[in-house]
Each structure stands twice: as structure tokens, then as C-alpha cells.
N, C-alpha and C. Protein backbone atom coordinates (compact mmCIF):
# COMPACT_ATOMS: atom_id res chain seq x y z
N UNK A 1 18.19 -10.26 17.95
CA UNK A 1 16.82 -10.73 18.01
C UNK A 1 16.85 -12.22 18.33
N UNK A 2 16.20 -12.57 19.00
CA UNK A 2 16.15 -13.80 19.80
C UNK A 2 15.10 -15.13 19.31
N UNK A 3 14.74 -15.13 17.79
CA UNK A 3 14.19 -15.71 16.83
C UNK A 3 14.46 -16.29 15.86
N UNK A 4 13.67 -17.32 15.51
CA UNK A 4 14.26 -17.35 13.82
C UNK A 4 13.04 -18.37 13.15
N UNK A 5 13.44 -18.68 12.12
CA UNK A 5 11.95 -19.59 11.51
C UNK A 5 11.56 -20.23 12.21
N UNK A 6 12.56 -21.15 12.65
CA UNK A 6 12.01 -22.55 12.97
C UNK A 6 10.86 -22.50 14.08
N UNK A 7 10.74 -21.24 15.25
CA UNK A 7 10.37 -20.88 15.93
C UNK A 7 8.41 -21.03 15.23
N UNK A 8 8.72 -19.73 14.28
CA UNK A 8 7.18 -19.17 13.78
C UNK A 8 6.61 -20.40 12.85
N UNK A 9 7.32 -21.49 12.18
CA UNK A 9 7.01 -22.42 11.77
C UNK A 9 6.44 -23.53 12.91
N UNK A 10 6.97 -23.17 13.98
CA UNK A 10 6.51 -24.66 14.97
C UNK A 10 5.26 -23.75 15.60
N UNK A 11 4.97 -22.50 15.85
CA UNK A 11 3.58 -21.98 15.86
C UNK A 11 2.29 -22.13 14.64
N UNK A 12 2.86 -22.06 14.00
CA UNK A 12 2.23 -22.21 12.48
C UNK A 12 2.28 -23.37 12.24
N UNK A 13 2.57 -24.62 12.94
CA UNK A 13 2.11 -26.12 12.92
C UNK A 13 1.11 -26.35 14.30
N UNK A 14 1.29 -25.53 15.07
CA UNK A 14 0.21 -26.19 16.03
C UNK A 14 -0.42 -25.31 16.32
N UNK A 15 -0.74 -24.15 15.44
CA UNK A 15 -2.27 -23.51 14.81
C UNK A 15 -2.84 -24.68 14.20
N UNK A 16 -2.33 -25.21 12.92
CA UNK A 16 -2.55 -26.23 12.10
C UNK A 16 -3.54 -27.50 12.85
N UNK A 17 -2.51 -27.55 13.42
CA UNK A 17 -2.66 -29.48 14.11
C UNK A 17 -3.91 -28.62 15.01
N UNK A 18 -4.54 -27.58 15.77
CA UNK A 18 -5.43 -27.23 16.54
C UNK A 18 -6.50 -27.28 15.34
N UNK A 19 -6.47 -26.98 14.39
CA UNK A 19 -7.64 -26.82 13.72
C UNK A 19 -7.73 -28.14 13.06
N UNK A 20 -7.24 -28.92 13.15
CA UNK A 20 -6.73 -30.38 12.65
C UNK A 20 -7.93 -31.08 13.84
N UNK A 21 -7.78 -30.86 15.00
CA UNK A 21 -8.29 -31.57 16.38
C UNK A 21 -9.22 -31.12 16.71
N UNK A 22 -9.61 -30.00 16.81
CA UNK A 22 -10.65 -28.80 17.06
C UNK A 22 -10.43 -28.20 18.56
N UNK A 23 -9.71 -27.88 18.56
CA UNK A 23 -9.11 -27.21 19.44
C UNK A 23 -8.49 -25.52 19.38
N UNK A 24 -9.09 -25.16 17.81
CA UNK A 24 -8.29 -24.07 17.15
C UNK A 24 -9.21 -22.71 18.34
N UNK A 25 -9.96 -22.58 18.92
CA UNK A 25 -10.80 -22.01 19.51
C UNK A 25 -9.66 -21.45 20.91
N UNK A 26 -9.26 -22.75 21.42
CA UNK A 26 -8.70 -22.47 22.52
C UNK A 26 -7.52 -22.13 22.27
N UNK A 27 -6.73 -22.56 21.06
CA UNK A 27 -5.21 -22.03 20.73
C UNK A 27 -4.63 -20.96 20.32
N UNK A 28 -5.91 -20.28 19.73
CA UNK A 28 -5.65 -18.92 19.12
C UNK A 28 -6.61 -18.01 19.98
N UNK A 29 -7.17 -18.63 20.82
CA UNK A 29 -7.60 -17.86 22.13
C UNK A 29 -6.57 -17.14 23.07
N UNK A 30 -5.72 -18.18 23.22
CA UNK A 30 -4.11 -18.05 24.02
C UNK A 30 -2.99 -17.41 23.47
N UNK A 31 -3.01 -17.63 21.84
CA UNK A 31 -2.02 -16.97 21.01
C UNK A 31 -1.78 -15.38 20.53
N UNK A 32 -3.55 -15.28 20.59
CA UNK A 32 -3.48 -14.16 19.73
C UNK A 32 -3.45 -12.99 20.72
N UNK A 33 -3.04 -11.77 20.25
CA UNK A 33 -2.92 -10.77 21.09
C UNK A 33 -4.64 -10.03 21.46
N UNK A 34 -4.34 -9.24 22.47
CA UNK A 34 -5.92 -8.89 22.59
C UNK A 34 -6.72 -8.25 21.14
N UNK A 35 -5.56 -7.31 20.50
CA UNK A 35 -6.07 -7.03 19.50
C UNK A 35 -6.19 -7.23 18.22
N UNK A 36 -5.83 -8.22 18.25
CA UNK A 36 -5.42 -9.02 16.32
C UNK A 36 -6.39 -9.28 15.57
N UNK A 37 -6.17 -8.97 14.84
CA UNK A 37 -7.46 -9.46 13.75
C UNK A 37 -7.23 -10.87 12.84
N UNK A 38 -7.91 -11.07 12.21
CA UNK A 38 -7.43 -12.38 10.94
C UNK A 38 -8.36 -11.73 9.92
N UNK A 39 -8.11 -11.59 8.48
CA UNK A 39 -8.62 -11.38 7.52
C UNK A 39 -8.44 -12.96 6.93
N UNK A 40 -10.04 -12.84 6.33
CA UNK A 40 -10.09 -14.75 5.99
C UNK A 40 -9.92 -14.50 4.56
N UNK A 41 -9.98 -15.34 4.03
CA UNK A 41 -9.69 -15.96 2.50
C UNK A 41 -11.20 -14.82 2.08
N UNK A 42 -12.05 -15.11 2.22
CA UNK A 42 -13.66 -14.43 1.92
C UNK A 42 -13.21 -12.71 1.88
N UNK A 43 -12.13 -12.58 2.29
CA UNK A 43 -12.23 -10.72 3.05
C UNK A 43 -12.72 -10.39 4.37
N UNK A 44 -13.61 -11.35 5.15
CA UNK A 44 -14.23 -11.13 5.94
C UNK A 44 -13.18 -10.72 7.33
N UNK A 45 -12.91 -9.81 8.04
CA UNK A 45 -12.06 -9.36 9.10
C UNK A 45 -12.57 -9.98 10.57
N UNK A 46 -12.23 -10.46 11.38
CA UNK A 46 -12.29 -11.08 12.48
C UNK A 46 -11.55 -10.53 13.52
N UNK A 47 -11.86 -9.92 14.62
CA UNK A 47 -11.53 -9.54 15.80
C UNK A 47 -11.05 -10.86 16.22
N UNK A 48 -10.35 -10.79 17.73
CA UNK A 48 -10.05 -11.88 18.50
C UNK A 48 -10.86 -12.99 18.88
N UNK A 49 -12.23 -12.07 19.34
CA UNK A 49 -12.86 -13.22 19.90
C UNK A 49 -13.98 -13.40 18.73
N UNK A 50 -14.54 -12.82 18.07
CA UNK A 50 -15.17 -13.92 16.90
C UNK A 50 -14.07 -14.91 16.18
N UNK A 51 -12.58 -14.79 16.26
CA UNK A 51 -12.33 -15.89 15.61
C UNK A 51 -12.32 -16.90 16.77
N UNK A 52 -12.33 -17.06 18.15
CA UNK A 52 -12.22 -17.90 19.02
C UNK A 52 -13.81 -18.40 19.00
N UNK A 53 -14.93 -17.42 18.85
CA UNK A 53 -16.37 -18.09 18.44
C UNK A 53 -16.41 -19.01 17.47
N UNK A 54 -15.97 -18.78 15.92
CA UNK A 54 -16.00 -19.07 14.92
C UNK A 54 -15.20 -20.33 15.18
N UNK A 55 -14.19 -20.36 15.68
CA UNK A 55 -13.46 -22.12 15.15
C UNK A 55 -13.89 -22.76 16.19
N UNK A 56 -15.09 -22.28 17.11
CA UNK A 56 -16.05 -23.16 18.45
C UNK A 56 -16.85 -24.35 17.35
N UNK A 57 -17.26 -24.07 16.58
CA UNK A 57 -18.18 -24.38 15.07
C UNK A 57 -17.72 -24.54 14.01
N UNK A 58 -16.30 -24.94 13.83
CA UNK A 58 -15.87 -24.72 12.32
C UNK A 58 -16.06 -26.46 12.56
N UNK A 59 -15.94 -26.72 10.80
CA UNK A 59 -15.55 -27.85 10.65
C UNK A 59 -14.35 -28.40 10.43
N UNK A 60 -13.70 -29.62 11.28
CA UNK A 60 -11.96 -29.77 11.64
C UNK A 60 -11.59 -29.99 10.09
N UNK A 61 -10.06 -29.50 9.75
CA UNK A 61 -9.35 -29.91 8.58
C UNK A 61 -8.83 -31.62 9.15
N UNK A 62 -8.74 -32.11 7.68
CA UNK A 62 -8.02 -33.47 8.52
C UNK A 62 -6.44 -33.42 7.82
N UNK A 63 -6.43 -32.48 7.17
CA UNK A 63 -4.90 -32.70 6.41
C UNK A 63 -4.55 -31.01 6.09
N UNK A 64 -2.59 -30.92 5.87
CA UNK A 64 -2.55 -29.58 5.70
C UNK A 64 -1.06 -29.57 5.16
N UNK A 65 -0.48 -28.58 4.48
CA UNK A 65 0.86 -28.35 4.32
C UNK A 65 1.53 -27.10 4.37
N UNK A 66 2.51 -26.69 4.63
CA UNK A 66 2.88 -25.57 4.51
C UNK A 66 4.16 -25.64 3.93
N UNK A 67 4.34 -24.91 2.54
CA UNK A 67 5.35 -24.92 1.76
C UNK A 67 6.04 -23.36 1.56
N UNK A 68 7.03 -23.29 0.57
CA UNK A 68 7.31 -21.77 0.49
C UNK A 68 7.12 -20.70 1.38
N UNK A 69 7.84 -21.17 2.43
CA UNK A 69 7.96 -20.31 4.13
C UNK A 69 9.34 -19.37 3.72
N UNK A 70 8.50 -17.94 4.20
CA UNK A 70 9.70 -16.89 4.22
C UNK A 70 9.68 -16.00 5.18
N UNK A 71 10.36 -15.89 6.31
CA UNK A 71 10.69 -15.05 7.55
C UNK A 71 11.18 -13.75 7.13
N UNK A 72 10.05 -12.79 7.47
CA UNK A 72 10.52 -11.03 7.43
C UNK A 72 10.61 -10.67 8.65
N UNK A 73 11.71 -10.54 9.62
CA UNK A 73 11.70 -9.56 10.36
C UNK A 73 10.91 -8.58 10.58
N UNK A 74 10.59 -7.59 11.69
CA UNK A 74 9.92 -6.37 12.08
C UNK A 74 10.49 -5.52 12.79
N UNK A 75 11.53 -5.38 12.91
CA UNK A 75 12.45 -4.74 13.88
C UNK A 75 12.67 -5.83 15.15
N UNK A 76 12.74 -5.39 16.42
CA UNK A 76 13.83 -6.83 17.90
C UNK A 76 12.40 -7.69 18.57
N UNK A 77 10.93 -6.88 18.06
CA UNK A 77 10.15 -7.73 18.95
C UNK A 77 8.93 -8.02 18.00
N UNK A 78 9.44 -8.13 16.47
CA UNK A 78 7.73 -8.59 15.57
C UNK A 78 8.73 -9.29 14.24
N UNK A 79 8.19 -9.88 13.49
CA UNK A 79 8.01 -10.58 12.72
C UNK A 79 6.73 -11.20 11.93
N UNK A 80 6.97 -11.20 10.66
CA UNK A 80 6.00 -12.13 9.53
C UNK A 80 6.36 -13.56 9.25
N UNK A 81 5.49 -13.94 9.29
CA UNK A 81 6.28 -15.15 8.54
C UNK A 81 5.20 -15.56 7.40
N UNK A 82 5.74 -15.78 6.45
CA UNK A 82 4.93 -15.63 5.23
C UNK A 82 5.24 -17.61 4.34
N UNK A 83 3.96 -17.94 4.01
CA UNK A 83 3.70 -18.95 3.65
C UNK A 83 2.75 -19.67 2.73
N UNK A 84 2.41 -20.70 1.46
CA UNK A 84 1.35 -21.33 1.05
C UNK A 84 0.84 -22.33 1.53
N UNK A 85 0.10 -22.22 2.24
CA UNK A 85 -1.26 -23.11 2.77
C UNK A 85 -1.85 -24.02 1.91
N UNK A 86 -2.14 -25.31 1.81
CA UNK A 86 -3.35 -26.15 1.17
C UNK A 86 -4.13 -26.97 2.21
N UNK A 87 -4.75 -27.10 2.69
CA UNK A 87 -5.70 -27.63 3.68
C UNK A 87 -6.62 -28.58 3.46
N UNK A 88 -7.24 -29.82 3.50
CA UNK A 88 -7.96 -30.83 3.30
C UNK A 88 -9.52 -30.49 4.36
N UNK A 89 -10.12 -30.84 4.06
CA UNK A 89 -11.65 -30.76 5.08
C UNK A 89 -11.99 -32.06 4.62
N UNK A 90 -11.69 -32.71 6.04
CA UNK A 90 -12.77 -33.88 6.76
C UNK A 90 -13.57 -34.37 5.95
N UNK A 91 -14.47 -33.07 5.92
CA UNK A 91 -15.62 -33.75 4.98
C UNK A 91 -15.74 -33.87 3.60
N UNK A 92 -14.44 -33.66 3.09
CA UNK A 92 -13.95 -33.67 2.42
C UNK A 92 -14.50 -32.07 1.20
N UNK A 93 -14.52 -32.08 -0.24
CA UNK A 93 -14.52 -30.97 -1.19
C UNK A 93 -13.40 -30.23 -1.62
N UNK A 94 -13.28 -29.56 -1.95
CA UNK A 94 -12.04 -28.86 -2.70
C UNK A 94 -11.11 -28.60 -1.56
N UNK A 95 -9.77 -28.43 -2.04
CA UNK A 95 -9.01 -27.89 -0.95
C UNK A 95 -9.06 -26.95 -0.78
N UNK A 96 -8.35 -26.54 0.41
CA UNK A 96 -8.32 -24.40 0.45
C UNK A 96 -7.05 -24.67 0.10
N UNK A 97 -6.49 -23.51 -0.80
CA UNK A 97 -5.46 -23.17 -0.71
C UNK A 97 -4.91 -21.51 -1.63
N UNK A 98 -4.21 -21.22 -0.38
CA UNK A 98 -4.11 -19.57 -0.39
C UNK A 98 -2.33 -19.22 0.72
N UNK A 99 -2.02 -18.30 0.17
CA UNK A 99 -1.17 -17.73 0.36
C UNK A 99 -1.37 -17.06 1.64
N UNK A 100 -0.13 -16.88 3.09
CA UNK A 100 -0.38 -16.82 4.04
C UNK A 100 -0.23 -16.26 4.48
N UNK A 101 -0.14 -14.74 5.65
CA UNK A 101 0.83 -14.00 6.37
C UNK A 101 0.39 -13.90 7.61
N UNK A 102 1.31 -14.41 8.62
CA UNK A 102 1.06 -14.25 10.66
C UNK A 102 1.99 -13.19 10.60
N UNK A 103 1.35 -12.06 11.12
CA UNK A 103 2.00 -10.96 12.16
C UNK A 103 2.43 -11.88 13.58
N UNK A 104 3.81 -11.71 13.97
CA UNK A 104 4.26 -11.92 15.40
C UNK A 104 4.73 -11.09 16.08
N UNK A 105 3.65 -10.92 17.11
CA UNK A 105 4.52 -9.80 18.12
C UNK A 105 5.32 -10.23 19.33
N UNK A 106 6.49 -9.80 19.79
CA UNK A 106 6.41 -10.50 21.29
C UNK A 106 6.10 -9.79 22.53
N UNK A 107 5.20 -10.47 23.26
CA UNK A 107 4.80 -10.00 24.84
C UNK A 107 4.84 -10.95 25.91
N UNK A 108 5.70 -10.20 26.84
CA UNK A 108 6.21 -11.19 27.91
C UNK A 108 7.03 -12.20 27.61
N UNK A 109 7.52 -12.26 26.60
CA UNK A 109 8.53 -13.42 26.51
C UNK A 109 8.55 -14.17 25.67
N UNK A 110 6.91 -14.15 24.73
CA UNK A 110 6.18 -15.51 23.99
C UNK A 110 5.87 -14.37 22.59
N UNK A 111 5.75 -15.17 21.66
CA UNK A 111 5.28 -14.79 20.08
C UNK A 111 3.86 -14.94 20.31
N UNK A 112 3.25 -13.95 20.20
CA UNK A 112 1.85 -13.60 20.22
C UNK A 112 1.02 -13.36 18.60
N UNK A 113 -0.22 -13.82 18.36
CA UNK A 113 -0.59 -13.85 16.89
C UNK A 113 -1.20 -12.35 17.17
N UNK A 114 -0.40 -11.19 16.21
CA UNK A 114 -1.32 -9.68 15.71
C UNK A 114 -2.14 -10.33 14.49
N UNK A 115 -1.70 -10.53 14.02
CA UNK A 115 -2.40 -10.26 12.54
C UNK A 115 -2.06 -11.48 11.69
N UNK A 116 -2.95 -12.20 11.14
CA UNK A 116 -3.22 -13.25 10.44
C UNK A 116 -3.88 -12.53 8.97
N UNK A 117 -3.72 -12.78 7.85
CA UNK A 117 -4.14 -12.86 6.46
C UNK A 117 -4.29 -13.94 5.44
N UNK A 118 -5.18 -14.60 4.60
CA UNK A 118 -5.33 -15.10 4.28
C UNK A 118 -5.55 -14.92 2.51
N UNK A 119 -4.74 -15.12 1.65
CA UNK A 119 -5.12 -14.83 0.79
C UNK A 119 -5.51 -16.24 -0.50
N UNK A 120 -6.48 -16.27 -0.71
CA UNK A 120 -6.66 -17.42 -2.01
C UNK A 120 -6.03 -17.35 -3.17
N UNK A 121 -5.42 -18.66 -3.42
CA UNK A 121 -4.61 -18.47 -4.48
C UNK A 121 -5.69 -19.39 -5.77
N UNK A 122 -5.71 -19.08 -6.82
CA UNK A 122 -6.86 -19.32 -7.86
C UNK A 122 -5.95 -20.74 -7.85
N UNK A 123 -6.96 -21.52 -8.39
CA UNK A 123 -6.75 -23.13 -9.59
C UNK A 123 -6.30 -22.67 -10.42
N UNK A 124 -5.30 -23.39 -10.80
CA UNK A 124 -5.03 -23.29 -12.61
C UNK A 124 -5.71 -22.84 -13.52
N UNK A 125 -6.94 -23.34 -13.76
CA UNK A 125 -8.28 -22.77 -14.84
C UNK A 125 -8.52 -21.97 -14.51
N UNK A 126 -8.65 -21.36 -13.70
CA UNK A 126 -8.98 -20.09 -13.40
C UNK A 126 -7.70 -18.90 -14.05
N UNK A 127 -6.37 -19.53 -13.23
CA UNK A 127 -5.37 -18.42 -12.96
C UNK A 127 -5.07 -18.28 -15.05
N UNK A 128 -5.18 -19.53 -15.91
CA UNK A 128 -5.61 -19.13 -16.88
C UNK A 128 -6.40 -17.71 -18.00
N UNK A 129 -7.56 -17.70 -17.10
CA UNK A 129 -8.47 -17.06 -18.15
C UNK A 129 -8.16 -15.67 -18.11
């Protein structure tokens, strides 16, 4: 297999840095496969092109990290790469932060986004009660 992290990590930074610039519209326009979905933090499921609508209008993050990165294989042409997200907004308010998973498929040559998930990981007080 002709992959390895460093690969799905340098996609998974300039997803980032696109939604950082506002540019996430056109990057995951190009990335994602025709049929991929993204499930958001909300549950809400997103086809291809409402998420290319949706980040036309989002508001840009200005800060982001990605920690605890773990590469699952899929057999010679897919891969996960699994990660925790914390994200800053511009306009500032709470951070997001949630637990991550990109489906990668490859077509034609290039790592294509299937499937994006988003899962929220609770605050402390919360993960408490």
C-alpha cells in the first residue's frame, strides 16, 4: 500500500487551514468523492454538495489542533484516519471539540474524502455527571 499517516495528516491540515481561510467550500469540493457524506457533530448528515453549500456561509475557524492521530488501514485503496479535533471560531465562544474519523478512498491516484464523522466529545462537567 502506497500510504501512510503522514500523507492523511497533511490532508487533514489543509481541510483545516481551508476552513481556517474560507476556502473549505472549494477544498472539499475537490476532495470529496461524488458520494461522501460528513455526519456533523449535531448528527446532521451532509451529502457532497450541501457540505460545499454549507462552508459557502460558515463562519472561518481562526485556530485548530489535531492530537491523538491513529491510521486504520482499509485494505490497498482506503483508509481511516482517526483523530481529536479542538477548533477556535473567529468570533470567538466555546471551542468545538470532538473526536474525528475521514474515510479515504483512492481514485485515480489521489486520496479522495468518502466519509467524514464528527463526534463531540463532552467538557469535563459534563463528562462528570
Amino acid at each position: 500500500m502506497d500510504f501512510d499517516l503522514t500523507e492523511l495528516l497533511r490532508l487533514e491540515n489543509a481541510g483545516w487551514r481551508a476552513l481556517c481561510d474560507g476556502s473549505g467550500g472549494d477544498f472539499y469540493g475537490e476532495i470529496m468523492t461524488d458520494d461522501a457524506v460528513m455526519i456533523l457533530a449535531d448528527g446532521d448528515v451532509y451529502d457532497r454538495d450541501r457540505v460545499i453549500a454549507s462552508l459557502d456561509d460558515a463562519p472561518a475557524w481562526s485556530a485548530y489542533e489535531i492530537t491523538d492521530e491513529r491510521f486504520i488501514p482499509l485494505g490497498e485503496e482506503a483508509a481511516a484516519f482517526v483523530y481529536r479535533a479542538r477548533a477556535f471560531r473567529a468570533s470567538g465562544g466555546p471551542p468545538f471539540d470532538a473526536a474525528m474519523t475521514s474515510v479515504y478512498a483512492r481514485e485515480g491516484g489521489h486520496w479522495r474524502l468518502a466519509l467524514s464523522q464528527q463526534t463531540p466529545v463532552p467538557d469535563e462537567e459534563s463528562a462528570e455527571l
